[in-house]
Every structure is written in C-alpha cells, then in structure tokens.
PDB file of N, CA and C in Angstrom:
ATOM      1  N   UNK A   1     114.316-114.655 215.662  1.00  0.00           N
ATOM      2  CA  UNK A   1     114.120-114.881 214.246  1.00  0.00           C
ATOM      3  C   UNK A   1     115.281-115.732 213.725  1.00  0.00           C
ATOM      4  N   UNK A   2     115.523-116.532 213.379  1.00  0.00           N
ATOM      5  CA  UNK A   2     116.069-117.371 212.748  1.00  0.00           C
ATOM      6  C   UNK A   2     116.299-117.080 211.234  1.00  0.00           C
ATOM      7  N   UNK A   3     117.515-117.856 210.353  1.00  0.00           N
ATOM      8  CA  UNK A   3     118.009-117.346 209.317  1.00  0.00           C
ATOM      9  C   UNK A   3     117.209-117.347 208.404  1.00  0.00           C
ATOM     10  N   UNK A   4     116.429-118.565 207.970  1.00  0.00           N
ATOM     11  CA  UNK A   4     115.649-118.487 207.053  1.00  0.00           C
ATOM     12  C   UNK A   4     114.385-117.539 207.224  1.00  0.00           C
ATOM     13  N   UNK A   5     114.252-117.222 208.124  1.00  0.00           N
ATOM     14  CA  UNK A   5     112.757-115.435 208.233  1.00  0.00           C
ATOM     15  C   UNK A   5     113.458-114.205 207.976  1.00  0.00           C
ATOM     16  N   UNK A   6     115.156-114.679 208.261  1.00  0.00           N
ATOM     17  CA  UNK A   6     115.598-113.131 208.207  1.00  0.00           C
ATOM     18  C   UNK A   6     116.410-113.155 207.003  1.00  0.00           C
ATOM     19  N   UNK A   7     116.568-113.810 205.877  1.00  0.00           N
ATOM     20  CA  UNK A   7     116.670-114.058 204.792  1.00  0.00           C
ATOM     21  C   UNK A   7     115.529-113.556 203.302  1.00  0.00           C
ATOM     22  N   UNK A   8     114.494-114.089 203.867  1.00  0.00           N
ATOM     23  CA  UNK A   8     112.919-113.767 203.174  1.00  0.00           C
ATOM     24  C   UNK A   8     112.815-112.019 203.715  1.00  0.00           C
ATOM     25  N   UNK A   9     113.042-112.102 204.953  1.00  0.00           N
ATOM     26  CA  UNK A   9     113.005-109.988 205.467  1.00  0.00           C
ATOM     27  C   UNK A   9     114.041-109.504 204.447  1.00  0.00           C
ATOM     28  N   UNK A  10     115.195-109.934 204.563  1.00  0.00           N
ATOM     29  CA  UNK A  10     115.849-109.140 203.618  1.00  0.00           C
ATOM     30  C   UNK A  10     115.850-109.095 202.240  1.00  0.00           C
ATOM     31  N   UNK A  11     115.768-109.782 201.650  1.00  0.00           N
ATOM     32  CA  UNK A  11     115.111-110.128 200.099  1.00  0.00           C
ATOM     33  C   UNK A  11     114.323-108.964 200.032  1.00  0.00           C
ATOM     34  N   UNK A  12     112.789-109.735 201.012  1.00  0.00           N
ATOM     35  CA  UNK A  12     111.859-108.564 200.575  1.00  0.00           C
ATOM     36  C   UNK A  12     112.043-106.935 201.175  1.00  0.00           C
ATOM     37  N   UNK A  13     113.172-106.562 201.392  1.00  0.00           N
ATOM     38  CA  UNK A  13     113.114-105.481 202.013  1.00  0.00           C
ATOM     39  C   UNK A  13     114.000-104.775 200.667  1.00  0.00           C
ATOM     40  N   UNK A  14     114.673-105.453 199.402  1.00  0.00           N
ATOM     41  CA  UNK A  14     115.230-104.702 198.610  1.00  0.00           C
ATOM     42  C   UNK A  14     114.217-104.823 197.658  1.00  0.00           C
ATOM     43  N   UNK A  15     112.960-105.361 197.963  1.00  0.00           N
ATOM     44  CA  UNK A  15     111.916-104.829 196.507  1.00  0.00           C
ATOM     45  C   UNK A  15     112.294-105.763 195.250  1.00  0.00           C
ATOM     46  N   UNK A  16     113.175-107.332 195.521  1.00  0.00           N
ATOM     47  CA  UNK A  16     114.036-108.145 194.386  1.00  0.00           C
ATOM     48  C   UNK A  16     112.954-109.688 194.931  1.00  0.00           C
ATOM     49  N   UNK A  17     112.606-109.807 193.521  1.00  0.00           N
ATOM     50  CA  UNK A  17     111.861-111.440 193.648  1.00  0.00           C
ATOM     51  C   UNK A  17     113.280-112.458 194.233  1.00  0.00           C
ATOM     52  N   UNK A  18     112.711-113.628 194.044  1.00  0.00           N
ATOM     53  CA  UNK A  18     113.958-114.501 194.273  1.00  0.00           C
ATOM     54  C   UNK A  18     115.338-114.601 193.219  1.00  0.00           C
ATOM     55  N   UNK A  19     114.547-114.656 192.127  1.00  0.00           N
ATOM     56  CA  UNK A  19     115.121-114.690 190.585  1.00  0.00           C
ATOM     57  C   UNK A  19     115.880-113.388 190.624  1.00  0.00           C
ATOM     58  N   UNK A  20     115.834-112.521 190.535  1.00  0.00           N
ATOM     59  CA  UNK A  20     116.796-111.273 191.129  1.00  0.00           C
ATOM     60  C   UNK A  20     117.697-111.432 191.847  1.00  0.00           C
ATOM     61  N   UNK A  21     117.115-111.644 193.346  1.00  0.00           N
ATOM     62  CA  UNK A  21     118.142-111.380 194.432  1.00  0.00           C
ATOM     63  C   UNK A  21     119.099-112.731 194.153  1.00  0.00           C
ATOM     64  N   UNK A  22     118.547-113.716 193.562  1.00  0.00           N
ATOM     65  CA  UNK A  22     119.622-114.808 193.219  1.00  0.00           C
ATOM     66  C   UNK A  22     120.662-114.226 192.315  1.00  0.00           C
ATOM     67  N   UNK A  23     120.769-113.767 191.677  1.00  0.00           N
ATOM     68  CA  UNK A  23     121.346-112.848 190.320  1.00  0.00           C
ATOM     69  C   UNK A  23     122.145-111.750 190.966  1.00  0.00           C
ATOM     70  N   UNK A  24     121.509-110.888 191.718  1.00  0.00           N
ATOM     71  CA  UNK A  24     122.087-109.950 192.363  1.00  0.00           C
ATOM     72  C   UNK A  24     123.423-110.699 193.122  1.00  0.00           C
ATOM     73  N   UNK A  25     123.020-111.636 194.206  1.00  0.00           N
ATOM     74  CA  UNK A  25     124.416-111.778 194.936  1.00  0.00           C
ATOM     75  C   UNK A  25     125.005-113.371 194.467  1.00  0.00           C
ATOM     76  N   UNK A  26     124.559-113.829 193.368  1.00  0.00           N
ATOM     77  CA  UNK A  26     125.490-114.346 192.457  1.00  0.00           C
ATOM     78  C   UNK A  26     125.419-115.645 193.071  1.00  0.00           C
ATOM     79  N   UNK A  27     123.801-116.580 193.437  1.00  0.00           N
ATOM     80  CA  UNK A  27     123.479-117.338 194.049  1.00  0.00           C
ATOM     81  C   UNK A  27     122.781-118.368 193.551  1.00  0.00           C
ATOM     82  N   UNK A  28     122.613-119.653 193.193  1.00  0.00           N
ATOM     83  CA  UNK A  28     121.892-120.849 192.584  1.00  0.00           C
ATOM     84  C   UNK A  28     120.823-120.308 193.104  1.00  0.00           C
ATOM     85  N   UNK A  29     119.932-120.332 192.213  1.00  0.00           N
ATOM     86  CA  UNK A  29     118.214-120.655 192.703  1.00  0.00           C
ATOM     87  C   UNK A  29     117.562-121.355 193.345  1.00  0.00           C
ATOM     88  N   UNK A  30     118.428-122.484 193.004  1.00  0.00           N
ATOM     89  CA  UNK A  30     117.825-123.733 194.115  1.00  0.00           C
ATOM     90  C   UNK A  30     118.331-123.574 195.603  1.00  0.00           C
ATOM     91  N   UNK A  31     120.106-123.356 195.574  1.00  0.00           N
ATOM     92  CA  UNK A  31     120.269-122.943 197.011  1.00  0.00           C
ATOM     93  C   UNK A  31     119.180-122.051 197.691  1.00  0.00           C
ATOM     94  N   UNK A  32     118.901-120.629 197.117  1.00  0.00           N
ATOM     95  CA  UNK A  32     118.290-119.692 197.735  1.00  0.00           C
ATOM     96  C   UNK A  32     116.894-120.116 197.997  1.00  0.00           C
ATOM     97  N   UNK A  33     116.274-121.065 196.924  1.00  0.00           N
ATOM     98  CA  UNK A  33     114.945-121.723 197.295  1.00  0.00           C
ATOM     99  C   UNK A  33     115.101-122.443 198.782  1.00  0.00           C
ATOM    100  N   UNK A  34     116.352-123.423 198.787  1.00  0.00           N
ATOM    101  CA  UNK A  34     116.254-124.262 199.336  1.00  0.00           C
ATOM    102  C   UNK A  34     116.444-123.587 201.609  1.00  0.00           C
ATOM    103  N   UNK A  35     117.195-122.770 201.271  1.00  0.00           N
ATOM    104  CA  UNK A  35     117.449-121.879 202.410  1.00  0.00           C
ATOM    105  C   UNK A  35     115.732-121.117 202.625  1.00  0.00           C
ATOM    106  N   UNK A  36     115.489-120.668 201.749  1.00  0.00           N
ATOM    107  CA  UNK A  36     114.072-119.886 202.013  1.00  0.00           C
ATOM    108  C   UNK A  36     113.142-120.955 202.838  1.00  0.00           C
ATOM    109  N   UNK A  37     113.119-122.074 202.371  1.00  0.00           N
ATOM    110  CA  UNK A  37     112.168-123.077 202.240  1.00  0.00           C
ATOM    111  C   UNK A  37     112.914-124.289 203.772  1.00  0.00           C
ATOM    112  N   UNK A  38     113.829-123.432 204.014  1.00  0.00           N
ATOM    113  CA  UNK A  38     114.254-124.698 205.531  1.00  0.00           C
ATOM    114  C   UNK A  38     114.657-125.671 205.120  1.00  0.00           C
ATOM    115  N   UNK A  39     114.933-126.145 203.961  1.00  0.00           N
ATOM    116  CA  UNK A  39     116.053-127.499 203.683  1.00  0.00           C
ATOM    117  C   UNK A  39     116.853-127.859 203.817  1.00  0.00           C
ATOM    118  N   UNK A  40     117.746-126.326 204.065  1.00  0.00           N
ATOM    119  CA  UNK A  40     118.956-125.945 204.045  1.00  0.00           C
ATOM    120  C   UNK A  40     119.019-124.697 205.121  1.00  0.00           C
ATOM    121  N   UNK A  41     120.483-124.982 205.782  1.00  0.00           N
ATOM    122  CA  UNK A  41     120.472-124.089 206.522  1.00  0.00           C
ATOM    123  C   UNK A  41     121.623-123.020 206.109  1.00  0.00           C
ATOM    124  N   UNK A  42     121.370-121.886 205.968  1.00  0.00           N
ATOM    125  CA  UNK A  42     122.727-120.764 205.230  1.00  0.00           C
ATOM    126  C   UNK A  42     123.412-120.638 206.514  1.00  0.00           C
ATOM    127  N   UNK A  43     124.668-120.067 206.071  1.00  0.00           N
ATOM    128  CA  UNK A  43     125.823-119.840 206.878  1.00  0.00           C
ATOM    129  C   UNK A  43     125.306-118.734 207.522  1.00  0.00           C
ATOM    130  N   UNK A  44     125.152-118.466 208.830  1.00  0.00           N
ATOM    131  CA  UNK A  44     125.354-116.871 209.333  1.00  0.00           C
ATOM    132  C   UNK A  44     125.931-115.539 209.315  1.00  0.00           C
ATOM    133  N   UNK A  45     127.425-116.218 208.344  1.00  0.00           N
ATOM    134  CA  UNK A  45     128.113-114.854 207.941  1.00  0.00           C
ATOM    135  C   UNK A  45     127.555-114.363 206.947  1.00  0.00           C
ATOM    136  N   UNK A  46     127.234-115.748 206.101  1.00  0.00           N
ATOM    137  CA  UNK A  46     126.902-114.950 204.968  1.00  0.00           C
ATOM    138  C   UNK A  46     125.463-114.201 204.743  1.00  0.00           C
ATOM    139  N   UNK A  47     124.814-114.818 205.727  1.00  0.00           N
ATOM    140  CA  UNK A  47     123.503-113.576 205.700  1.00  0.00           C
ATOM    141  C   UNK A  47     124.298-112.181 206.585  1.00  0.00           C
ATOM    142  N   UNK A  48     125.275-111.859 206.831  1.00  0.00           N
ATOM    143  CA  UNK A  48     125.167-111.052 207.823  1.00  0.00           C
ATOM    144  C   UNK A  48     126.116-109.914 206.575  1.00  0.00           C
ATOM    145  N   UNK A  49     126.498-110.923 205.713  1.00  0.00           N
ATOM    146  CA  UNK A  49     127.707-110.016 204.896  1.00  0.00           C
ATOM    147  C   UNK A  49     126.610-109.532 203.575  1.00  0.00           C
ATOM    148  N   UNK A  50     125.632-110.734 203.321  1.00  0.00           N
ATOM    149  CA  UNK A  50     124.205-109.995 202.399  1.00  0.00           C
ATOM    150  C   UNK A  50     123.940-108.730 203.202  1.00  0.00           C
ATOM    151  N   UNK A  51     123.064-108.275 204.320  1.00  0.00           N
ATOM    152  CA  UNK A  51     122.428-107.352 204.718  1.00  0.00           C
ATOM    153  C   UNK A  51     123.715-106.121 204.930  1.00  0.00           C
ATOM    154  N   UNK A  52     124.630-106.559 204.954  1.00  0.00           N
ATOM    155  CA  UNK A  52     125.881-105.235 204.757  1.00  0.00           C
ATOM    156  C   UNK A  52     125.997-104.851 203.628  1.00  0.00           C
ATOM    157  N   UNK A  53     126.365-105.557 202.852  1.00  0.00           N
ATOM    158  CA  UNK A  53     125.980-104.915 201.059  1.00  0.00           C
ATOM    159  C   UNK A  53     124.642-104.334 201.190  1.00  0.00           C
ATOM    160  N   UNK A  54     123.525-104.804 201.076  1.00  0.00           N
ATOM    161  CA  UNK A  54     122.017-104.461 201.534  1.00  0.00           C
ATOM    162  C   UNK A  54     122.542-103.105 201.867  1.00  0.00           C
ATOM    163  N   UNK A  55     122.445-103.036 202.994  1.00  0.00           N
ATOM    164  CA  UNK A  55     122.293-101.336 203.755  1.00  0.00           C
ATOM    165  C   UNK A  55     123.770-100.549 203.281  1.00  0.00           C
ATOM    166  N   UNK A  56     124.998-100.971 202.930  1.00  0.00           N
ATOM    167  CA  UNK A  56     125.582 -99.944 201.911  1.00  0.00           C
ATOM    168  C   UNK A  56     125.172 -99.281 200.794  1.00  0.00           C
ATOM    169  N   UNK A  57     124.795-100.329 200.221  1.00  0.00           N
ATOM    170  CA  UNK A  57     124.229 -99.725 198.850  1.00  0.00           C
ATOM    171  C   UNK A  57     123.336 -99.170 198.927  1.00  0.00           C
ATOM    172  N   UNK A  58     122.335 -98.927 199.874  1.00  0.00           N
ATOM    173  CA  UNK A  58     120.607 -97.969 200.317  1.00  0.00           C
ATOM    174  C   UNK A  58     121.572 -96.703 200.920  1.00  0.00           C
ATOM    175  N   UNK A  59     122.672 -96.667 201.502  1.00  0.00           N
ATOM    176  CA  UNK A  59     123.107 -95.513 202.235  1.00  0.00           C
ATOM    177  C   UNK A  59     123.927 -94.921 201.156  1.00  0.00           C
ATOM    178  N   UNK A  60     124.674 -95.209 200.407  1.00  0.00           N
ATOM    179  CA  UNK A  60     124.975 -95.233 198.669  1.00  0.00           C
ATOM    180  C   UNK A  60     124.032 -94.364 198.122  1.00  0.00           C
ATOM    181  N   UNK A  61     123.349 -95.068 198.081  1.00  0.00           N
ATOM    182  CA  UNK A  61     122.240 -94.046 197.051  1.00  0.00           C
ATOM    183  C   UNK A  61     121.781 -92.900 197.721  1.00  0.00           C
ATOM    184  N   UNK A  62     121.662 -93.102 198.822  1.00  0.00           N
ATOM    185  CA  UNK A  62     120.333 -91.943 199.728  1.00  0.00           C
ATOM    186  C   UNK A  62     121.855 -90.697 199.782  1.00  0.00           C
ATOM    187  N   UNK A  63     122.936 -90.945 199.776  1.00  0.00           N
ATOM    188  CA  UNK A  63     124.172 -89.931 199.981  1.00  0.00           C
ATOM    189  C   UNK A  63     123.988 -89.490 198.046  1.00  0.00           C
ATOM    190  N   UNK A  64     124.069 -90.576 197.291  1.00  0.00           N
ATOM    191  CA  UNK A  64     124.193 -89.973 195.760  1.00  0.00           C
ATOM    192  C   UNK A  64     122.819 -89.062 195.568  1.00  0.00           C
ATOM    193  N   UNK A  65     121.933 -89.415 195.968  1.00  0.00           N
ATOM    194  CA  UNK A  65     120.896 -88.114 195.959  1.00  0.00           C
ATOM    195  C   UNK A  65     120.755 -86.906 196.566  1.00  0.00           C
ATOM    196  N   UNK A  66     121.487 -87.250 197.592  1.00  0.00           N
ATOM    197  CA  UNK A  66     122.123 -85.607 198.452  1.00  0.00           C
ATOM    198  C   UNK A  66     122.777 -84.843 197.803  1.00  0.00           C
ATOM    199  N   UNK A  67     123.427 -85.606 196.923  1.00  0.00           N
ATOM    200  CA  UNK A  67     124.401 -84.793 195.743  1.00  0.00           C
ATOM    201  C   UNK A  67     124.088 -83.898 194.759  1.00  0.00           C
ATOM    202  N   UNK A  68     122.959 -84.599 194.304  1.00  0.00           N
ATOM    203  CA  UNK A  68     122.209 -84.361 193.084  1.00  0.00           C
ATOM    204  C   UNK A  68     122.509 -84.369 191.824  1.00  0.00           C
TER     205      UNK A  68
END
C-alpha cells in the first residue's frame, strides 16, 4: 500500500471528511487534496507521525472511558 491509500485509510478510519482532518492536523486543503489525489507525494514520517496521534488519541479515550 503506498502513501496516498494509506493516507485516505487513515482519514477514513477517524470518521473526519477531508475539510476536518485538514483542520484537525493543521493542513492546506489543497496539500491534503493534492496527496489524496497522487500529485503529490507526502513525506513518510509524516504519515507515520499522523497515524501515532491517530491511535493515541483512540487509546486516550477508550482509557478515559474506563474511568468513567
């Protein structure tokens, strides 16, 4: 899988349109279009440092509900 499929997986795996997840990690629209869309190729860290925030913040919550 290559960056731009595993970019679109992760997006859609937090339930955030583009317009969101652009917002969320503080990203031009057009970049994130343009990466989605193969124009552009994203850095590898930085998808790798997205899906770490990603799965902190899901393990974040799923521990704050253990709490209650």
């Amino acid at each position: 899988m290559n960056s731009q499929e595993c970019l679109i997986k992760l997006r859609k795996s937090t339930g955030m349109s583009r317009k969101e997840f652009c917002a969320y990690f503080e990203i031009p629209y057009r970049t994130m279009q343009d990466w989605e869309l193969g124009n552009r190729t994203m850095p590898e860290y930085l998808l790798r440092l997205m899906a770490y925030k990603v799965e902190m913040e899901k393990l974040a919550e799923k521990n704050k509900d253990k709490r209650g």
